[in-house]
C-alpha atoms as a PDB file:
ATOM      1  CA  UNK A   1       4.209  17.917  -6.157  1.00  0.00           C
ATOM      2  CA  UNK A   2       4.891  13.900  -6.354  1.00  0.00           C
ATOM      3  CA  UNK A   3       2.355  11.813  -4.498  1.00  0.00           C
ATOM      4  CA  UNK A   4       3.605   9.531  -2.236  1.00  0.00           C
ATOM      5  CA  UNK A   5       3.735   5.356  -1.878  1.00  0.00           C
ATOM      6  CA  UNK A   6       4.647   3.369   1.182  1.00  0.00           C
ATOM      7  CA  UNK A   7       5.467  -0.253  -0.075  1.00  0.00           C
ATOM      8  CA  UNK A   8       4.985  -2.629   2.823  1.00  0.00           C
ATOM      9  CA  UNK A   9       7.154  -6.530   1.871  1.00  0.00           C
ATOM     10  CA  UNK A  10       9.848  -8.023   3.709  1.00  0.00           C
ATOM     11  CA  UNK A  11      10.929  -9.427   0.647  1.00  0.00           C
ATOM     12  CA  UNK A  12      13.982  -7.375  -0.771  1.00  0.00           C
ATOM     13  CA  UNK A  13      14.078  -7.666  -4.405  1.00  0.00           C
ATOM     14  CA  UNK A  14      10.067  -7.149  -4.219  1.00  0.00           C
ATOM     15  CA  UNK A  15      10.494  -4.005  -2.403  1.00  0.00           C
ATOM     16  CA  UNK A  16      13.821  -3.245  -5.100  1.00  0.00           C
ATOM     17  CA  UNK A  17      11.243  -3.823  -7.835  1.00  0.00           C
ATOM     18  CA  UNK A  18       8.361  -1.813  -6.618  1.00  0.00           C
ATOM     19  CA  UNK A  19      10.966   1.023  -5.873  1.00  0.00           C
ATOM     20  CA  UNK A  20      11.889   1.094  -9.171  1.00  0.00           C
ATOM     21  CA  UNK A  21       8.390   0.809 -10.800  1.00  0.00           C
ATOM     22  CA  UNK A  22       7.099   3.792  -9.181  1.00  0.00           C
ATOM     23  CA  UNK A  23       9.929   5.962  -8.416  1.00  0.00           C
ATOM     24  CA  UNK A  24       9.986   8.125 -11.429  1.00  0.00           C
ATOM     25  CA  UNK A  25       6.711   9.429 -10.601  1.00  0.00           C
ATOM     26  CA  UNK A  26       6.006   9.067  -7.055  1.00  0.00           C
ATOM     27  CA  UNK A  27       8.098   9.310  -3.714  1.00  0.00           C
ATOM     28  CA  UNK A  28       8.456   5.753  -2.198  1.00  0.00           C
ATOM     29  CA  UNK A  29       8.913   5.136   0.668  1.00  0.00           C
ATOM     30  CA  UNK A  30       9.556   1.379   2.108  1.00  0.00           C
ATOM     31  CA  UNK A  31       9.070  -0.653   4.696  1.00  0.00           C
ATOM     32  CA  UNK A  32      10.190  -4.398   5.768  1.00  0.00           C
ATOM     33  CA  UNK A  33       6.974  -5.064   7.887  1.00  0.00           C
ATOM     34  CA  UNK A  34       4.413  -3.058   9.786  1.00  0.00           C
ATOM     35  CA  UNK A  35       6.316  -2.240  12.613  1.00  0.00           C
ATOM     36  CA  UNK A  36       8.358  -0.275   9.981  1.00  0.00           C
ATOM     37  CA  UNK A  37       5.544   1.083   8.261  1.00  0.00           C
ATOM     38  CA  UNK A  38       3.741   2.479  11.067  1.00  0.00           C
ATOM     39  CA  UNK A  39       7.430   3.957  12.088  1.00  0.00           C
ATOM     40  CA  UNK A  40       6.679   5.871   9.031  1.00  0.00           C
ATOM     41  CA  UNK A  41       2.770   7.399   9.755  1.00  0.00           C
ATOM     42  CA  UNK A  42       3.898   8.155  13.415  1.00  0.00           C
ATOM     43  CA  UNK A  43       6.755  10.433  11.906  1.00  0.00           C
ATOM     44  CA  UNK A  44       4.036  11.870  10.065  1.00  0.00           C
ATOM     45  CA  UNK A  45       4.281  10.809   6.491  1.00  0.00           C
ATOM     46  CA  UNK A  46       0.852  10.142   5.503  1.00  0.00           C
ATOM     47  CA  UNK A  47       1.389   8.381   2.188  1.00  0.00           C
ATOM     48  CA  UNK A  48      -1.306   8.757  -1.087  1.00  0.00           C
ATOM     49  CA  UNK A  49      -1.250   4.727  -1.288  1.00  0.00           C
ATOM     50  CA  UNK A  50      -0.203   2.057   0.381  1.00  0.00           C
ATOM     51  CA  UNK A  51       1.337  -1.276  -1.059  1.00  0.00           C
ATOM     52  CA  UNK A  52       1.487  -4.493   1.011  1.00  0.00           C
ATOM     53  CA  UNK A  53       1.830  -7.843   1.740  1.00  0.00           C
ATOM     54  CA  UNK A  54       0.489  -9.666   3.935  1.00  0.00           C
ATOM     55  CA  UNK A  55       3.085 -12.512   5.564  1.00  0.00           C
ATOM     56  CA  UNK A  56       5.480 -10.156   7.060  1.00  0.00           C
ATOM     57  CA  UNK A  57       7.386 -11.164  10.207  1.00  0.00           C
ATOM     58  CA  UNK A  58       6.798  -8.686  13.028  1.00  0.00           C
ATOM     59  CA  UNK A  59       3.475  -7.141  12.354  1.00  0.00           C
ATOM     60  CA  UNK A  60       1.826  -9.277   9.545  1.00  0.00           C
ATOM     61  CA  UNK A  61       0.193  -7.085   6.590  1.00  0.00           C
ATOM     62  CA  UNK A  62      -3.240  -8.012   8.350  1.00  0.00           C
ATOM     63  CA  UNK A  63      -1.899  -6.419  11.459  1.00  0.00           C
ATOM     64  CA  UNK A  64      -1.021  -3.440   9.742  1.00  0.00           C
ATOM     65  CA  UNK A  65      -4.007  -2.884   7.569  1.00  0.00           C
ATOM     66  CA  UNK A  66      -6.497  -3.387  10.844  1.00  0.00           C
ATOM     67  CA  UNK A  67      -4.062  -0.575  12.344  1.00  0.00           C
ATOM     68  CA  UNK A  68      -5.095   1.569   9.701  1.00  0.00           C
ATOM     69  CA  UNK A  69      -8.872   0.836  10.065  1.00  0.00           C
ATOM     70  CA  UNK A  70      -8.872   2.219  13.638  1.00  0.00           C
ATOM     71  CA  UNK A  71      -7.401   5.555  12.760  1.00  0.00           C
ATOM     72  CA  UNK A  72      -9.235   8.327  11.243  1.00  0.00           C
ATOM     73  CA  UNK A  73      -6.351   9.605   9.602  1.00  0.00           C
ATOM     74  CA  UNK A  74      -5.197   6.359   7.750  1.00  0.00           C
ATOM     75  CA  UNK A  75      -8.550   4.591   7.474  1.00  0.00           C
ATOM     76  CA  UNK A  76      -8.870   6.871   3.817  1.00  0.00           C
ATOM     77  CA  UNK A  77      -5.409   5.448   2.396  1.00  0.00           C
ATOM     78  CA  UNK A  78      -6.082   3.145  -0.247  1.00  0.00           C
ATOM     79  CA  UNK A  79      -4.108   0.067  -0.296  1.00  0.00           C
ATOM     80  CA  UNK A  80      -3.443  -2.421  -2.714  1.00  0.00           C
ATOM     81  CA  UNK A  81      -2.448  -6.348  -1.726  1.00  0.00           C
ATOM     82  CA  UNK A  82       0.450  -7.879  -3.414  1.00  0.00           C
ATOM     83  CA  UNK A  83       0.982 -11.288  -2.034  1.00  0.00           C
ATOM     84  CA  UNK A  84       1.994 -14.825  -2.262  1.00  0.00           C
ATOM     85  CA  UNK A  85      -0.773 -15.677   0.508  1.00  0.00           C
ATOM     86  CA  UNK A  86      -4.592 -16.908  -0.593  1.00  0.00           C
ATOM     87  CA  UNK A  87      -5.978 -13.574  -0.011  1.00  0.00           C
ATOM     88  CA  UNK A  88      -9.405 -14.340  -0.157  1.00  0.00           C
ATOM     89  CA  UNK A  89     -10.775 -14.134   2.976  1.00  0.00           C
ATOM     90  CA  UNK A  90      -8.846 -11.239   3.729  1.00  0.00           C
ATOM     91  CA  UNK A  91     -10.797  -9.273   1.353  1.00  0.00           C
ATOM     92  CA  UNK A  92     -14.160 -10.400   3.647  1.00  0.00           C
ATOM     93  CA  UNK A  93     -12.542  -8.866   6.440  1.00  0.00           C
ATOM     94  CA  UNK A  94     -10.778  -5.393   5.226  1.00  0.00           C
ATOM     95  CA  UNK A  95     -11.188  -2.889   2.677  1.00  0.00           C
ATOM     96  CA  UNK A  96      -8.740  -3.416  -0.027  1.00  0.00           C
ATOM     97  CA  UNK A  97      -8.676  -1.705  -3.404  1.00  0.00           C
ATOM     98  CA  UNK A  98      -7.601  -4.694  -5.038  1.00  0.00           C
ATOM     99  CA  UNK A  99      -5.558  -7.924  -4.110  1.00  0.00           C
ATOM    100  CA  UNK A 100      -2.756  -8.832  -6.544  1.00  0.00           C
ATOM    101  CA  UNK A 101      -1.155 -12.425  -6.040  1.00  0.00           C
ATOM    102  CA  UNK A 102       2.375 -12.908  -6.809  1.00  0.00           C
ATOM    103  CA  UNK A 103       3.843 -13.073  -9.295  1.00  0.00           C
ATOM    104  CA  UNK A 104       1.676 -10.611 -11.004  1.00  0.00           C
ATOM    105  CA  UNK A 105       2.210  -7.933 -13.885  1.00  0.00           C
ATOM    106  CA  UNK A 106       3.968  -5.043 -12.696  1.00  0.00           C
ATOM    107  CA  UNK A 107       2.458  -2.687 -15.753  1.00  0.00           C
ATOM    108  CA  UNK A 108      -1.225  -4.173 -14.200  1.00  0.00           C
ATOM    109  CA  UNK A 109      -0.017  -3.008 -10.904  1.00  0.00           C
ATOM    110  CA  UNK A 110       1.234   0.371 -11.982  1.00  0.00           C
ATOM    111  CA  UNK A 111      -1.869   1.029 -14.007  1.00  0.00           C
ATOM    112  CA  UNK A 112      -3.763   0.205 -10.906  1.00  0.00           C
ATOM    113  CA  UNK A 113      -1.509   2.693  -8.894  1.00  0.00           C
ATOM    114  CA  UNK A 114      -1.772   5.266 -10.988  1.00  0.00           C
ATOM    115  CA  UNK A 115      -5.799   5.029 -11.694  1.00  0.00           C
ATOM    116  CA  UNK A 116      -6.575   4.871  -7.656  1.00  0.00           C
ATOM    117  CA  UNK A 117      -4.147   7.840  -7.220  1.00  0.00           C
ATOM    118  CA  UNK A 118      -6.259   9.721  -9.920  1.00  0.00           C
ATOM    119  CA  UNK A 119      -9.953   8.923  -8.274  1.00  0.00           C
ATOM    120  CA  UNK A 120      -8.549   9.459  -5.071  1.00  0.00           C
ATOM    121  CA  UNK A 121      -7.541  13.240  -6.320  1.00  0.00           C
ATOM    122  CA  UNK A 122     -10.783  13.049  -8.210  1.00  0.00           C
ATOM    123  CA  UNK A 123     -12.796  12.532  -4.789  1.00  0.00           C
ATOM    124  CA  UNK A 124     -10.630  15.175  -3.079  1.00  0.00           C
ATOM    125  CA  UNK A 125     -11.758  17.516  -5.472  1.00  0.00           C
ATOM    126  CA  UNK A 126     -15.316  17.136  -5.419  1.00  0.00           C
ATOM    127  CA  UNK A 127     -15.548  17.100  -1.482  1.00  0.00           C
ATOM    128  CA  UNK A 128     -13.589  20.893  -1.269  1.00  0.00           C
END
């Protein structure tokens, strides 16, 4: 079975280009901000990864994120930043597997996506 994304931008050609990027191997799902994104984990789709911005209208990526911290569920989804924004300090403040500014390399990105989805099966493994 396909693992599953959840790309997080309000940015439509970002979100067109992620889509496309990942869609061959994974099931991507996509949200405009984190009111839309946590639409998607309340319906029960607990995605393998999550892919986000951070200057979203709405709920801002930061919002979202420190969402996920509080839950025990989502607190174990890795997610990647992919933003425009100086992303620095965020990474004092949340777990992040790795901040990407835009523009970036989408073959960096996808190599990313893919190696955290492997370690992330790796750990599941081990801890069974």
């Amino acid at each position: 079975m396909k693992n599953t994304l959840l790309i997080v931008d309000d940015d439509e050609v970002m979100v067109l280009l992620l889509k496309k990027l990942f869609e061959k191997k994974y099931i991507v799902f996509t949200a405009s901000d984190g009111v839309e994104a946590m639409c998607y984990l309340n319906r029960g789709i607990t995605p393998d990864l999550i892919i986000s911005d951070l200057l979203m209208e709405n709920i801002t990526g930061y919002e979202f994120i420190k969402h996920l911290l509080t839950s025990a569920v989502y607190k174990r989804i890795p997610v990647i930043v992919v933003s425009s924004s100086p992303a620095n300090e965020f990474s004092k403040e949340f777990p992040a597997v790795d901040i990407i500014n835009k523009p970036f390399d989408p073959l960096e990105l996808k190599s990313l996506v893919d190696a955290t989805i492997k370690h992330m099966a790796t750990q599941l493994t081990c801890n069974n």
